[in-house]
Protein backbone atom coordinates (compact mmCIF):
# COMPACT_ATOMS: atom_id res chain seq x y z
CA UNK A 1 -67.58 13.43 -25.80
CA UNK A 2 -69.00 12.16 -22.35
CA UNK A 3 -70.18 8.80 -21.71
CA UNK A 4 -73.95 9.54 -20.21
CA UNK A 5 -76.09 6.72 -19.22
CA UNK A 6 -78.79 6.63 -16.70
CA UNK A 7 -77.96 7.95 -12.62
CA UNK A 8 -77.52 5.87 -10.05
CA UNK A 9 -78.21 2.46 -11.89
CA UNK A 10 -76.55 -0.79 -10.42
CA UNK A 11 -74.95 -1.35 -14.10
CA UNK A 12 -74.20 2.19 -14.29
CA UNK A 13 -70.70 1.58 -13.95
CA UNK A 14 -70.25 -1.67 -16.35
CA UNK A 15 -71.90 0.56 -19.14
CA UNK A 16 -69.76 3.56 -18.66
CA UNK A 17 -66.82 0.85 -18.92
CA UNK A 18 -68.13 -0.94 -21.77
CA UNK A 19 -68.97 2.09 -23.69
CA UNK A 20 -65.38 3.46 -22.87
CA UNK A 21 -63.94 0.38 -24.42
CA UNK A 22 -65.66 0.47 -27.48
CA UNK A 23 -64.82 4.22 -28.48
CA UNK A 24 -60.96 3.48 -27.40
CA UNK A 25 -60.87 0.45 -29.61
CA UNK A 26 -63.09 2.45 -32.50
CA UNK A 27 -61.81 5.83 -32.55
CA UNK A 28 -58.38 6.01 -30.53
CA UNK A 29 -55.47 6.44 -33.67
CA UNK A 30 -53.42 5.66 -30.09
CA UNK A 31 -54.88 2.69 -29.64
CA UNK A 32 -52.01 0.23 -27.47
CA UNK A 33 -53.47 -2.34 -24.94
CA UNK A 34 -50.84 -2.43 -22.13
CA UNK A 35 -51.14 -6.03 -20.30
CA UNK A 36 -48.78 -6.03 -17.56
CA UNK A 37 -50.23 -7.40 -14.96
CA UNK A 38 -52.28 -10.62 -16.07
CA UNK A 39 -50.72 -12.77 -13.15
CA UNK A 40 -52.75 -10.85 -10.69
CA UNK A 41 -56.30 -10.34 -9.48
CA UNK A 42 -58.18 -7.28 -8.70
CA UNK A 43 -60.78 -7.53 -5.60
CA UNK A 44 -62.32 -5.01 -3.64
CA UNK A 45 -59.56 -2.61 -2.58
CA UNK A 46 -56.47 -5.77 -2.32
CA UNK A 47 -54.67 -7.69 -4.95
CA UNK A 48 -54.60 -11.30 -5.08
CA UNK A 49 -51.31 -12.78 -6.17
CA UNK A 50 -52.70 -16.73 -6.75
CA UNK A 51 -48.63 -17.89 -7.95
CA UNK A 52 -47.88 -16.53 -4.22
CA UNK A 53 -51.01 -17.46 -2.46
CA UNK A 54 -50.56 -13.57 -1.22
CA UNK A 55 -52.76 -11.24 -0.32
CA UNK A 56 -51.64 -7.67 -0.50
CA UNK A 57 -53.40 -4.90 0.92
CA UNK A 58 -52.76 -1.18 1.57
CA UNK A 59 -52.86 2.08 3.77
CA UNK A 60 -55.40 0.78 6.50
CA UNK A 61 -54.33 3.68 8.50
CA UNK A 62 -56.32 2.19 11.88
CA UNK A 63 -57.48 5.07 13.88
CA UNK A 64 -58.14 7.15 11.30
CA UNK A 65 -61.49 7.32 12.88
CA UNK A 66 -59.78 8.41 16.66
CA UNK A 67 -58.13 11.54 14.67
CA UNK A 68 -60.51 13.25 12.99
CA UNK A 69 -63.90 11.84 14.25
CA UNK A 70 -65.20 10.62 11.45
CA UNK A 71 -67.17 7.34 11.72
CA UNK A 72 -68.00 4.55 9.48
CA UNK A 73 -71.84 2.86 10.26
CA UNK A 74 -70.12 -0.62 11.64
CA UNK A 75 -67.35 1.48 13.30
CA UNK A 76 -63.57 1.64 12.03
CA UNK A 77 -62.25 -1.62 13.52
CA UNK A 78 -65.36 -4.34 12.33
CA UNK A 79 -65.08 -2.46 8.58
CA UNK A 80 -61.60 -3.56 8.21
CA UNK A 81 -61.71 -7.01 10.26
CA UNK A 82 -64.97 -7.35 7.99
CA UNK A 83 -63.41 -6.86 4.80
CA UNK A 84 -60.55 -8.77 5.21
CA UNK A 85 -62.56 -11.86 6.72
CA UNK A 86 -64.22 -11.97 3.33
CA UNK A 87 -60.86 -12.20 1.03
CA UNK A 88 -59.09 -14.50 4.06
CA UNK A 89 -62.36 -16.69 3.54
CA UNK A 90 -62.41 -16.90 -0.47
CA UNK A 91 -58.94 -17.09 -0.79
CA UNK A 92 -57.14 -19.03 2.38
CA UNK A 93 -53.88 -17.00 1.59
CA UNK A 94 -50.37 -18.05 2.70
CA UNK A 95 -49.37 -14.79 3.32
CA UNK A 96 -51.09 -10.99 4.16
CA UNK A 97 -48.79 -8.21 2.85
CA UNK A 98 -50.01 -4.75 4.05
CA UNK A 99 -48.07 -2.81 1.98
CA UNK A 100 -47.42 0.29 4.24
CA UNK A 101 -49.49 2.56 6.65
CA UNK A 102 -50.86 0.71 9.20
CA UNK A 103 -51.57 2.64 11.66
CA UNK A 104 -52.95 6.54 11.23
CA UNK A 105 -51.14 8.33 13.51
CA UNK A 106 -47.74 9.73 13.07
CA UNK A 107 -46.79 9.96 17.23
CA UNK A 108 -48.05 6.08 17.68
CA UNK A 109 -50.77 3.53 18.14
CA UNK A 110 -53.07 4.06 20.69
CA UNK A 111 -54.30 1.08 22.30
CA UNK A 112 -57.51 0.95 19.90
CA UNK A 113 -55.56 0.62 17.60
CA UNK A 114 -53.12 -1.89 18.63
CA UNK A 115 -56.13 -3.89 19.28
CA UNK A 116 -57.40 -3.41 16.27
CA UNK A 117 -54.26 -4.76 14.68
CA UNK A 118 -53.77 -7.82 17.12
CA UNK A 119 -57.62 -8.79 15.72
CA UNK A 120 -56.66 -8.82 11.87
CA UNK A 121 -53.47 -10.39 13.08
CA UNK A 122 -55.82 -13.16 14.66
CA UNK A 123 -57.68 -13.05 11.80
CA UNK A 124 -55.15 -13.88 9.32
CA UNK A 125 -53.30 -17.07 11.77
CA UNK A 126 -56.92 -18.45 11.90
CA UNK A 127 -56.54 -18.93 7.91
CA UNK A 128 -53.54 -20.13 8.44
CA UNK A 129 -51.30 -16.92 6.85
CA UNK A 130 -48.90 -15.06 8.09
CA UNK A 131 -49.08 -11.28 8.40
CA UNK A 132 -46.29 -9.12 6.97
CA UNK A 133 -46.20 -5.64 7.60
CA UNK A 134 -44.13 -3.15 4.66
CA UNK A 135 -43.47 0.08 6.58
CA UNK A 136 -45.10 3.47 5.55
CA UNK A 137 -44.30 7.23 6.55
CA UNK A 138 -47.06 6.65 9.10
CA UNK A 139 -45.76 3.54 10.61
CA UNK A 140 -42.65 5.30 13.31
CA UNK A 141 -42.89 2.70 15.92
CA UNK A 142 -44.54 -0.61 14.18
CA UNK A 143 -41.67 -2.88 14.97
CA UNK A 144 -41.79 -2.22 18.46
CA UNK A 145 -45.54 -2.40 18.72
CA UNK A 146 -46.36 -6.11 17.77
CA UNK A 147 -43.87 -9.34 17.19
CA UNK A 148 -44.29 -9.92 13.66
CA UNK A 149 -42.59 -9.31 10.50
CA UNK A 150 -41.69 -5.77 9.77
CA UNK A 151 -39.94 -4.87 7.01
CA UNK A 152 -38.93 -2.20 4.26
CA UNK A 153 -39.75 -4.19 1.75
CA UNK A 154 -40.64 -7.74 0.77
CA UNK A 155 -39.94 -9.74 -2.41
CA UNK A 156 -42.86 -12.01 -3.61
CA UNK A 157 -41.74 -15.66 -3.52
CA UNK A 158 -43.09 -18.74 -5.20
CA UNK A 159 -43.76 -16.85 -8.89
CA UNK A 160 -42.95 -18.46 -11.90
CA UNK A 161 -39.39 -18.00 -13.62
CA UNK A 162 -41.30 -16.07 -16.50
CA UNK A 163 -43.05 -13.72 -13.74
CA UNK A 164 -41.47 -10.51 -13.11
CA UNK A 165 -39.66 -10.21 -10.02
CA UNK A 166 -42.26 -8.59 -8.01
CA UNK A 167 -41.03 -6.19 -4.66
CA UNK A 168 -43.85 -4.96 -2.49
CA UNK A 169 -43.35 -1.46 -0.98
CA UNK A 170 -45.06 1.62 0.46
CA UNK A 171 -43.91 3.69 -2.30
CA UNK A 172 -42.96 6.79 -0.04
CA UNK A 173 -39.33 6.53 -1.22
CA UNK A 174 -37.28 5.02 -4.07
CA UNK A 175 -37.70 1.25 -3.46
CA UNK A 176 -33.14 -0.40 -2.16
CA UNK A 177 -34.18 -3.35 -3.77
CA UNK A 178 -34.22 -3.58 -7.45
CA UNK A 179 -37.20 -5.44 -8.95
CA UNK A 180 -38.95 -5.92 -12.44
CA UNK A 181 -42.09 -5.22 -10.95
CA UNK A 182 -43.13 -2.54 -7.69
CA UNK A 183 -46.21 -3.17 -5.79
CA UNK A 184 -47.00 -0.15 -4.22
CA UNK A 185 -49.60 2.23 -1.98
CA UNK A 186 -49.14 5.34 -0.25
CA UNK A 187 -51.03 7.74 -2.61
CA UNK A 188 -54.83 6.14 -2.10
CA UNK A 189 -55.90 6.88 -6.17
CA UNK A 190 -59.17 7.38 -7.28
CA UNK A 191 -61.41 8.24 -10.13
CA UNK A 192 -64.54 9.61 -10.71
CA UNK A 193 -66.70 8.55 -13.70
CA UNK A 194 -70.68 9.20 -14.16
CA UNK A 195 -70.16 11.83 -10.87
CA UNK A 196 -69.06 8.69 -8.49
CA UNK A 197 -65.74 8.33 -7.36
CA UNK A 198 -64.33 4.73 -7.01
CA UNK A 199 -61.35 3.83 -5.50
CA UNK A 200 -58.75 2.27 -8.02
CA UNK A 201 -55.73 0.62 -8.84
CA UNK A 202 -52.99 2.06 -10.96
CA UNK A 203 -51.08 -0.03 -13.61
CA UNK A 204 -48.21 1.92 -14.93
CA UNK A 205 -45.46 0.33 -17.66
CA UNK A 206 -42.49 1.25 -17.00
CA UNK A 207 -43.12 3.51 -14.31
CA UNK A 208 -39.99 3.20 -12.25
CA UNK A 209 -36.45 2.54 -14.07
CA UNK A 210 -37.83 0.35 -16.46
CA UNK A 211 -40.18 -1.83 -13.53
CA UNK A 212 -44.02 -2.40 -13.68
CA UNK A 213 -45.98 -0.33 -11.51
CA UNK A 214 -49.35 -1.28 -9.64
CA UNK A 215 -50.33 1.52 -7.14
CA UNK A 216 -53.25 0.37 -4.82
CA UNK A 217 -55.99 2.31 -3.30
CA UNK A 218 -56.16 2.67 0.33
CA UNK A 219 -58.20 -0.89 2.34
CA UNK A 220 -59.64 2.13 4.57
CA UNK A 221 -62.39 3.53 3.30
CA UNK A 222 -61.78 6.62 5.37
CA UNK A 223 -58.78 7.82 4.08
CA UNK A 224 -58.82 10.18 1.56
CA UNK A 225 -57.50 9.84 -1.75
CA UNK A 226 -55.45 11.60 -5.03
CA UNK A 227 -57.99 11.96 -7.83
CA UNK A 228 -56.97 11.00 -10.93
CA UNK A 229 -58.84 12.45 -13.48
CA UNK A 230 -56.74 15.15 -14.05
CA UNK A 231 -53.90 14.81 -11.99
CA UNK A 232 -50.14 14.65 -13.32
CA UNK A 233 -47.48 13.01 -12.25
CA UNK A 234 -46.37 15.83 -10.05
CA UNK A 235 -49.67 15.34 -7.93
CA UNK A 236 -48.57 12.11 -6.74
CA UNK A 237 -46.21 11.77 -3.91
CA UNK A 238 -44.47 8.64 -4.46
CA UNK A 239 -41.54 8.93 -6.48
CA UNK A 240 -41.91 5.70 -8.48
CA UNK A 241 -44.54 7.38 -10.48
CA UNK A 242 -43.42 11.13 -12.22
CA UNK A 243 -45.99 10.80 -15.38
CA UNK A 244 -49.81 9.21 -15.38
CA UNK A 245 -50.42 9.91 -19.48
CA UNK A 246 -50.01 5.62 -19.60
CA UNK A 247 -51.19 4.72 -16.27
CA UNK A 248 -54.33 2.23 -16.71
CA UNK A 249 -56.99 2.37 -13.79
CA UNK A 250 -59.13 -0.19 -12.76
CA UNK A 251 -62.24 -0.40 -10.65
CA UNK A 252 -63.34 -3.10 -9.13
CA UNK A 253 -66.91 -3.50 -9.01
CA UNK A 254 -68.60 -4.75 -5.59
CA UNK A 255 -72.01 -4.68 -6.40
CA UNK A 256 -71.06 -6.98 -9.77
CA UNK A 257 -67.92 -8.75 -8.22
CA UNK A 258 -65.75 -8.31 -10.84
CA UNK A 259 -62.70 -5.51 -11.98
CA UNK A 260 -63.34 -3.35 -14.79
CA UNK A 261 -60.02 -1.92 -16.18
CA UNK A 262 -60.09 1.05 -18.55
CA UNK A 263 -57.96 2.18 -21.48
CA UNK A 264 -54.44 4.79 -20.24
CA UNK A 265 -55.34 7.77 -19.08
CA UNK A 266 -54.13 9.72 -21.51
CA UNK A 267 -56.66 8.41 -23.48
CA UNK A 268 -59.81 7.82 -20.79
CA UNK A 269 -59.46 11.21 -20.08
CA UNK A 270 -61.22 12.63 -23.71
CA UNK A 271 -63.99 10.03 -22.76
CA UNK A 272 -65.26 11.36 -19.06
């Protein structure tokens, strides 16, 4: 049975949510709340990791706009430096993780781009936070494009002895360093529900040899996107994920401000 509530109405999406809830909790013999990730905070396309004072982010892919000619109302470069500005500004992180795919462009940054990157950068030291940059497929020649921190991976410092040990990566290969928890991009989810798609994140127990997934969608809102609703595991192309039947989505809501996470797939599935 589909959820059906009035088109195109600003609570649209809270009462698709709610009602969601409410039949999973009812009528789901399944029924298993999976809480893995209550040390974290969902905002509009980043995760907030307050025990860190980091702010992760994912899959910008600047230039995106140079390769295919496809433009955003504000332009490419003042969306992002936009966005950002307003979780740098309500948060006053210690440290930016961009968790893989900076730049768009396989062959290298043009100097848009690298503009582009030298403003969040700019943007980020204002606040006081440093900028760490997780490699991605896309990102061939990002150590030898700006002098920051460039890495493979980084391990989340400053999280309580009871936290999970948390590794952020792109999530285009299997992760060298072994964690408890992955924090990952690289496959931009989303889901549609009432005909709108919304970008999501992905929380998945157990995803990875025993570790806690949490995929995030792409911070560009040009890239383009696996949708979830009836994709498989096989659909995906990081290798940390190889089954979706328990992987919980959640939307975050900008028109309301806050997330809205929804039962596992397996089970939201019967309900859209």
């Amino acid at each position: 049975m589909a959820v059906t509530v009035p088109p195109n109405s600003q609570l649209n999406l809270q009462v698709s949510h709610a009602i969601i809830c409410l039949r999973y909790v009812l009528l789901d013999a399944r029924y298993t709340v999976y809480v893995i990730d209550t040390d974290v905070v969902y905002r509009s396309r980043a995760l907030w990791v307050p025990d860190a004072a980091t702010l992760v982010i994912s899959d910008l892919h600047i230039g995106r706009d140079e390769a295919s000619n496809v433009q955003l109302p504000l332009g490419e470069r003042d969306d992002l430096l936009e966005r950002i500005q307003t979780h740098l500004n309500a948060l006053t992180p210690e440290t930016v993780v961009v968790a893989g795919d900076i730049f768009h462009r396989f062959e290298g940054a043009t100097s848009e781009s690298r503009t582009t990157l030298a403003a969040l950068i700019d943007a980020c030291t204002d606040v006081g936070a440093r900028c760490v940059f997780v490699r991605g497929n896309h990102d061939t020649g990002l150590d030898s494009t700006h002098h920051t921190t460039v890495v493979d991976s980084y391990t989340l410092n400053g999280l309580p002895e009871e936290s999970p040990k948390t590794v952020i990566c792109h999530g285009h290969v299997e992760p060298a360093t072994t964690a408890e928890r992955y924090i990952i991009g690289h496959d931009h989810p989303a889901i549609t529900i009432e005909g709108q798609r919304h970008p999501c994140f992905l929380s998945v127990p157990d995803g990875y040899q025993d570790a806690d997934i949490i995929m995030l969608p792409a911070f560009s809102r040009l890239a383009a996107g696996v949708s979830i609703n009836t994709a498989s595991g096989s659909d995906l192309q990081s290798p940390l994920i190889t089954q979706l039947e328990h992987a919980q989505p959640t939307i975050y809501d900008d028109q309301a401000a806050k997330s809205l996470s929804f039962p596992p797939l397996q089970s939201l599935r019967a309900m859209l």
